[in-house]
C-alpha atoms as a PDB file:
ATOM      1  CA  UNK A   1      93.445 113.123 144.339  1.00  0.00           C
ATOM      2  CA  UNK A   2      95.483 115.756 145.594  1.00  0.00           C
ATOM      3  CA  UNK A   3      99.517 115.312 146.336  1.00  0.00           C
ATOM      4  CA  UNK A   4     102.098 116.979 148.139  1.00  0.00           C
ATOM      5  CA  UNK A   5     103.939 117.685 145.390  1.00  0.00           C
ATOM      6  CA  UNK A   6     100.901 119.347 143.691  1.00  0.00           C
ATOM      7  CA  UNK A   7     101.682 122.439 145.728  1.00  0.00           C
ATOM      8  CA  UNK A   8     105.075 122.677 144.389  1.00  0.00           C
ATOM      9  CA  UNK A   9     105.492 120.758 140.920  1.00  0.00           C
ATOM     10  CA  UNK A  10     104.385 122.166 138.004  1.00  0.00           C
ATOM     11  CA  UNK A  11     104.975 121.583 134.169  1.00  0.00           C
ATOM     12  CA  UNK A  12     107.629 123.705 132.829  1.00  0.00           C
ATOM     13  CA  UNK A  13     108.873 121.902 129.747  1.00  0.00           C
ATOM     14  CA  UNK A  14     107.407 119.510 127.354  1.00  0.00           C
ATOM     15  CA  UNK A  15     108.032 117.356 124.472  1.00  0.00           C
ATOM     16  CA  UNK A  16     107.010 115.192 121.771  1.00  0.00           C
ATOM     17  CA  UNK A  17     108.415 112.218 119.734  1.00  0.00           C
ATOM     18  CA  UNK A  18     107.978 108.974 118.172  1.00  0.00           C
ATOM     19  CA  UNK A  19     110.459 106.713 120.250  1.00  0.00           C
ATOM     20  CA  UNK A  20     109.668 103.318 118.438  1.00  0.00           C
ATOM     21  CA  UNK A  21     107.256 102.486 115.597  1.00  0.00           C
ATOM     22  CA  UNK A  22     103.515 102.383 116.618  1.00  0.00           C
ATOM     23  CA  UNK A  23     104.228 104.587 120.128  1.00  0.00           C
ATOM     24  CA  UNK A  24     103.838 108.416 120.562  1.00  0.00           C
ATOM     25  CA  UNK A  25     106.058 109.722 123.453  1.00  0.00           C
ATOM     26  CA  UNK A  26     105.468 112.491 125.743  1.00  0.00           C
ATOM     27  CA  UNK A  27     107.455 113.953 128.344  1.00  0.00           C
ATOM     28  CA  UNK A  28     106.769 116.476 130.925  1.00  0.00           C
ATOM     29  CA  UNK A  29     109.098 118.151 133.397  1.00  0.00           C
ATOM     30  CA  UNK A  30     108.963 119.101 136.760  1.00  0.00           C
ATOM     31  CA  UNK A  31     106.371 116.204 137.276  1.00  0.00           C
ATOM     32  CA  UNK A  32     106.583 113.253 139.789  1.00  0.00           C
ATOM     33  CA  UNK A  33     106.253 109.548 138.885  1.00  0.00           C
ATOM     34  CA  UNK A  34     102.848 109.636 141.443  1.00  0.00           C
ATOM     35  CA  UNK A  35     101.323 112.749 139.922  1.00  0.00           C
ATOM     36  CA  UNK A  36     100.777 110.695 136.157  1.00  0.00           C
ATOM     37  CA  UNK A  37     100.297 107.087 137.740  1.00  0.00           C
ATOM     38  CA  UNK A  38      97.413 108.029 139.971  1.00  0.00           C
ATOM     39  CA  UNK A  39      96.028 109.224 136.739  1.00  0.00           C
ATOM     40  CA  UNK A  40      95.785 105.897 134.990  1.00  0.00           C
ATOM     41  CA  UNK A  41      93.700 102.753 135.495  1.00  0.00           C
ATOM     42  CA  UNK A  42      94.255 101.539 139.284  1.00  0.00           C
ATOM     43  CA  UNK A  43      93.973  98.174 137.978  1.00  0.00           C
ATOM     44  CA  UNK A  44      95.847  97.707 135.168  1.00  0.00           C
ATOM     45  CA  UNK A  45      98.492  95.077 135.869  1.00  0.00           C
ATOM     46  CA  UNK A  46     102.087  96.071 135.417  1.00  0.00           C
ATOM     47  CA  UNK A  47     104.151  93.849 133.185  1.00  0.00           C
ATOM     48  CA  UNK A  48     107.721  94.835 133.841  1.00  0.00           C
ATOM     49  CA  UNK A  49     108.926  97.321 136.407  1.00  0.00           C
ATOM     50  CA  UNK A  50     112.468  98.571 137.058  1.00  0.00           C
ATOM     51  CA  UNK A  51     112.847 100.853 140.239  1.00  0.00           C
ATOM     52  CA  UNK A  52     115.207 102.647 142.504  1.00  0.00           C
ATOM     53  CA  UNK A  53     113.448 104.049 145.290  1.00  0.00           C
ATOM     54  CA  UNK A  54     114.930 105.112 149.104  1.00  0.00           C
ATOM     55  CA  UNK A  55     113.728 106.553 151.910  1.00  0.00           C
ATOM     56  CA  UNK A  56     115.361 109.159 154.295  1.00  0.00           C
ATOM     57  CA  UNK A  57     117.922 106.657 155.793  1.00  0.00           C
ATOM     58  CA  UNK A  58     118.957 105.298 152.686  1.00  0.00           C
ATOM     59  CA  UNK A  59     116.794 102.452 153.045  1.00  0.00           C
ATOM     60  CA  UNK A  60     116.422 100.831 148.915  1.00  0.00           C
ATOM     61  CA  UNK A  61     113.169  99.380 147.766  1.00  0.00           C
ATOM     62  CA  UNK A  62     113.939  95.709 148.003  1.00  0.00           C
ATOM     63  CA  UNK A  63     113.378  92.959 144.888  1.00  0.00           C
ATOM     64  CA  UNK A  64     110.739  90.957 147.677  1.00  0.00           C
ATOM     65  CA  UNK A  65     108.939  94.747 147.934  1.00  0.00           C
ATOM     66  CA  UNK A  66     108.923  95.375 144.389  1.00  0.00           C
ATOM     67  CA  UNK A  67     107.512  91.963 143.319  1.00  0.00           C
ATOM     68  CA  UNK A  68     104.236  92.957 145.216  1.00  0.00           C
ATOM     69  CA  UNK A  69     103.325  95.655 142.670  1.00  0.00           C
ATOM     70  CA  UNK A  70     101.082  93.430 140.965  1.00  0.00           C
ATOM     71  CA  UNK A  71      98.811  96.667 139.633  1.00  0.00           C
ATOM     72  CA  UNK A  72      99.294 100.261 139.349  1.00  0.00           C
ATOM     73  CA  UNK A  73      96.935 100.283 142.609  1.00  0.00           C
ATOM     74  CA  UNK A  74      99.675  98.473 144.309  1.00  0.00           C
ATOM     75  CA  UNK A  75     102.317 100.725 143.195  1.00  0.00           C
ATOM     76  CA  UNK A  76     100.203 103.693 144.028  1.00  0.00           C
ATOM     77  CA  UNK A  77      99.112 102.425 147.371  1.00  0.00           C
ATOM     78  CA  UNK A  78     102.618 101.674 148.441  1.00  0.00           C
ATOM     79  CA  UNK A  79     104.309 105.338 147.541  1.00  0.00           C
ATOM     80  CA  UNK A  80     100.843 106.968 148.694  1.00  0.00           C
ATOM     81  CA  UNK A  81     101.138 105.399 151.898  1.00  0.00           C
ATOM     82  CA  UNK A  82     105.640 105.932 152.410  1.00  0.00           C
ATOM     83  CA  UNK A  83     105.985 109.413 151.414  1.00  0.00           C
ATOM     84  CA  UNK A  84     109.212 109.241 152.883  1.00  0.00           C
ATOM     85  CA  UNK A  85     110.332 106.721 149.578  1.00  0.00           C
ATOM     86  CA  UNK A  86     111.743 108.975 146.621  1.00  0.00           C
ATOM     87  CA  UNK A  87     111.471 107.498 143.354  1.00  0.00           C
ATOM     88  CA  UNK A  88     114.685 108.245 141.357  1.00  0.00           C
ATOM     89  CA  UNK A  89     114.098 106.110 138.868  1.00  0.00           C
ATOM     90  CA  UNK A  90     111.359 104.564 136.941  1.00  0.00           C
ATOM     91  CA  UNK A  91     110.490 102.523 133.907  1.00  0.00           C
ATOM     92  CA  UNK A  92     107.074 101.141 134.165  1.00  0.00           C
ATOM     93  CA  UNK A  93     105.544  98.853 131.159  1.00  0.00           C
ATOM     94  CA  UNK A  94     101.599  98.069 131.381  1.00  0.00           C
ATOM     95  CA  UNK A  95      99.312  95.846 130.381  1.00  0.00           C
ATOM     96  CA  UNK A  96      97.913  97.950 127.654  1.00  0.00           C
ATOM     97  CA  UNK A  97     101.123  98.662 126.441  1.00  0.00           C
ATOM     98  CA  UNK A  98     101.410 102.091 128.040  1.00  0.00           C
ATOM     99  CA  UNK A  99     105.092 102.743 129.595  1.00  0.00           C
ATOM    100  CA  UNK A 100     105.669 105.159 132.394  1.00  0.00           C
ATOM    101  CA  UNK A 101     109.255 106.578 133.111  1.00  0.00           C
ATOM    102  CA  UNK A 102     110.769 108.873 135.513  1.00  0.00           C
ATOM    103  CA  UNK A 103     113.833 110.281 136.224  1.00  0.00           C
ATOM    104  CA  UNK A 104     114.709 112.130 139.863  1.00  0.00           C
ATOM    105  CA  UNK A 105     111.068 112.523 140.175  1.00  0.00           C
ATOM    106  CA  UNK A 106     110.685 115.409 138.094  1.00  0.00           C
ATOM    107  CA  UNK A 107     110.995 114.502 134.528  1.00  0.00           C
ATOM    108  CA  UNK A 108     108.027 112.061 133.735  1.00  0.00           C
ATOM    109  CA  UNK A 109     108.005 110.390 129.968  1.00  0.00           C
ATOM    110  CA  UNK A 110     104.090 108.924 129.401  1.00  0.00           C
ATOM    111  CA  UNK A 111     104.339 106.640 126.153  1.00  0.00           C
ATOM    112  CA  UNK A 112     101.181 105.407 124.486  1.00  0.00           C
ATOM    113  CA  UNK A 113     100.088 103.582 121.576  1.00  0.00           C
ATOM    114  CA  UNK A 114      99.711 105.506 118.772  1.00  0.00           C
ATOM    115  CA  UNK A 115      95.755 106.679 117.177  1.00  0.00           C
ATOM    116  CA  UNK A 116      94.973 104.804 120.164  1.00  0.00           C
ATOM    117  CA  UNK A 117      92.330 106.397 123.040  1.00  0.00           C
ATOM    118  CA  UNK A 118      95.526 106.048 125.359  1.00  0.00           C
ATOM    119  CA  UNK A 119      95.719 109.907 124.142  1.00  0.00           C
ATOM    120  CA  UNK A 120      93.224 109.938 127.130  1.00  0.00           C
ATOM    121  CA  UNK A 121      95.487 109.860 129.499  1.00  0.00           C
ATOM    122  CA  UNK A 122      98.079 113.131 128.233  1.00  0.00           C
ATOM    123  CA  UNK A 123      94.800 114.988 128.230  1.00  0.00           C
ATOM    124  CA  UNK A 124      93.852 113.778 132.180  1.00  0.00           C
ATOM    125  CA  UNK A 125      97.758 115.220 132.531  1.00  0.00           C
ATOM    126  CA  UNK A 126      96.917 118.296 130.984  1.00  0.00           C
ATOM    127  CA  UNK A 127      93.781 118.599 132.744  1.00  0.00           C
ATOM    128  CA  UNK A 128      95.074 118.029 136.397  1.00  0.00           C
ATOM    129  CA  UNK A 129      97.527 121.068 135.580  1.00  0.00           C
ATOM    130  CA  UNK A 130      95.329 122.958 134.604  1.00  0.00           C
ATOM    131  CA  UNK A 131      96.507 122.960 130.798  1.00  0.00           C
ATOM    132  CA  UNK A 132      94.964 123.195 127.557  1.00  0.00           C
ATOM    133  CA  UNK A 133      94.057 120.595 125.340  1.00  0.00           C
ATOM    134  CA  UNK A 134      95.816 122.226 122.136  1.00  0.00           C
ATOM    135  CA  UNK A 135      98.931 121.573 123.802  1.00  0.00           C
ATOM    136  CA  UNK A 136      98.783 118.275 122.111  1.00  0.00           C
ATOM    137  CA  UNK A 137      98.712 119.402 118.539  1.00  0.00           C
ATOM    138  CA  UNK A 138     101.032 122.216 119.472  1.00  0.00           C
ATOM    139  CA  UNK A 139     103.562 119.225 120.534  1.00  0.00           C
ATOM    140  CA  UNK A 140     103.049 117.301 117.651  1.00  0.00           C
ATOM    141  CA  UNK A 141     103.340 119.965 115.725  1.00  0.00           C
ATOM    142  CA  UNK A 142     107.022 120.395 117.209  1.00  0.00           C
ATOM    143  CA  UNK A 143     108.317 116.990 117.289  1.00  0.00           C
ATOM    144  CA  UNK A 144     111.995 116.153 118.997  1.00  0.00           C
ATOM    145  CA  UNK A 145     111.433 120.078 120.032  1.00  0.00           C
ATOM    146  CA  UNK A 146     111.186 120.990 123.528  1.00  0.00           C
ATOM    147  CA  UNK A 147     108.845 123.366 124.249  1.00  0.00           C
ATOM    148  CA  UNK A 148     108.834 126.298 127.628  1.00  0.00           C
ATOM    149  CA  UNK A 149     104.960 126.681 128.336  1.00  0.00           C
ATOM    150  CA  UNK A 150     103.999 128.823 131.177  1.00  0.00           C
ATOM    151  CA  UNK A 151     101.368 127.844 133.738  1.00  0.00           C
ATOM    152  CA  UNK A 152      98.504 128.217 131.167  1.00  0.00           C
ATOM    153  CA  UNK A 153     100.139 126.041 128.662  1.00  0.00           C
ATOM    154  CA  UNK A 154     101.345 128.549 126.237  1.00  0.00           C
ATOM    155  CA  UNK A 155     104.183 127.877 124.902  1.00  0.00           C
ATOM    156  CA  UNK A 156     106.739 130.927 125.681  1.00  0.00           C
ATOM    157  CA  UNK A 157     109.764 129.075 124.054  1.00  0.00           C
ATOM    158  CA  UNK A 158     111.309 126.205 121.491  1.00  0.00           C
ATOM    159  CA  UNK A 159     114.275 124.279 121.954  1.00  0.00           C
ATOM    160  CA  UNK A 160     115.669 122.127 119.268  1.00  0.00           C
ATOM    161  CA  UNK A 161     117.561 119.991 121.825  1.00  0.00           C
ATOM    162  CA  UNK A 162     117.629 119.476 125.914  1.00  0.00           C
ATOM    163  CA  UNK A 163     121.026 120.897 125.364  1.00  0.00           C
ATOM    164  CA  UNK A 164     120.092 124.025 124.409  1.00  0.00           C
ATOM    165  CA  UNK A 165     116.867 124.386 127.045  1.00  0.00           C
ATOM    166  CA  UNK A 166     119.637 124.236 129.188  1.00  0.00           C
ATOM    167  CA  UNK A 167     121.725 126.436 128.040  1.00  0.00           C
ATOM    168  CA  UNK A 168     119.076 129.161 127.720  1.00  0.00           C
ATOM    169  CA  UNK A 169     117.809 128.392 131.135  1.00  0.00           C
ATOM    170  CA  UNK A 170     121.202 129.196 132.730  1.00  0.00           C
ATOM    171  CA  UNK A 171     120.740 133.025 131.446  1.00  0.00           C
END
């Protein structure tokens, strides 16, 4: 499925860490929310979903809107069909236990369960930018580290911190 923001997103930064016991985290910037849930399962069933979404005139996602995302094909469906909505913020839980969040639509965190074949789903990620596979062990390799990676997915730079990504980035 091809996106909009396909012609004009592409993954810049990564990272890796264990946010809570059992759960490997990823993170990906300069990502939208649509690019990694169109990925997954259409029909798994969302189990908690927090939101802020608007269109052009300010218009918010209301709480009678919201409670119709029922699946990720619901979710999908709706933002694939009102491209004018902008998700600013998301935190999506799943029925397999996979969590989706996004913040400004850009910065996309994918957590999974851990030695689980959710790992399929960073590598359709990797695959739909056009990235290598190895970038997984070269994460995990780096944990809490933010890595640069140029279009390929080599990684051109390593940032102990956000801080300091963007503090470099600003020379």
């Amino acid at each position: 499925m091809n996106l909009e923001e396909d012609e004009y997103l592409t993954i810049q930064l990564v990272h890796f860490g264990n946010s809570e016991e059992g759960k490997e985290r990823y993170y990906f910037m300069e990502m939208s929310s649509l690019q990694a849930t169109t990925l997954l399962e259409a029909e798994f069933e969302i189990e908690k979903i927090e939101i802020e979404a608007y269109d052009q005139q300010d218009n918010y996602l209301t709480d009678s809107q919201i409670i119709d995302f029922k699946k990720l094909a619901h979710f999908n469906d709706f933002f694939l069909n009102h491209p004018d909505y902008y998700i600013h913020n998301l935190d999506l839980v799943l029925e397999n236990g996979i969590e989706i969040g996004s913040h400004d639509d850009g910065e996309v965190t994918l957590a999974i369960i851990k030695d689980s074949n959710q790992i399929e789903n960073v590598k359709k990620i990797l695959k739909k930018f056009n990235l290598k596979e190895s970038l997984i062990a070269e994460m995990r390799n780096k944990p809490n580290h933010y890595l640069g990676i140029d279009s390929a997915g080599n990684v051109v730079a390593d940032y102990s911190t956000f801080d300091e990504y963007l503090e470099q980035s600003k020379k």
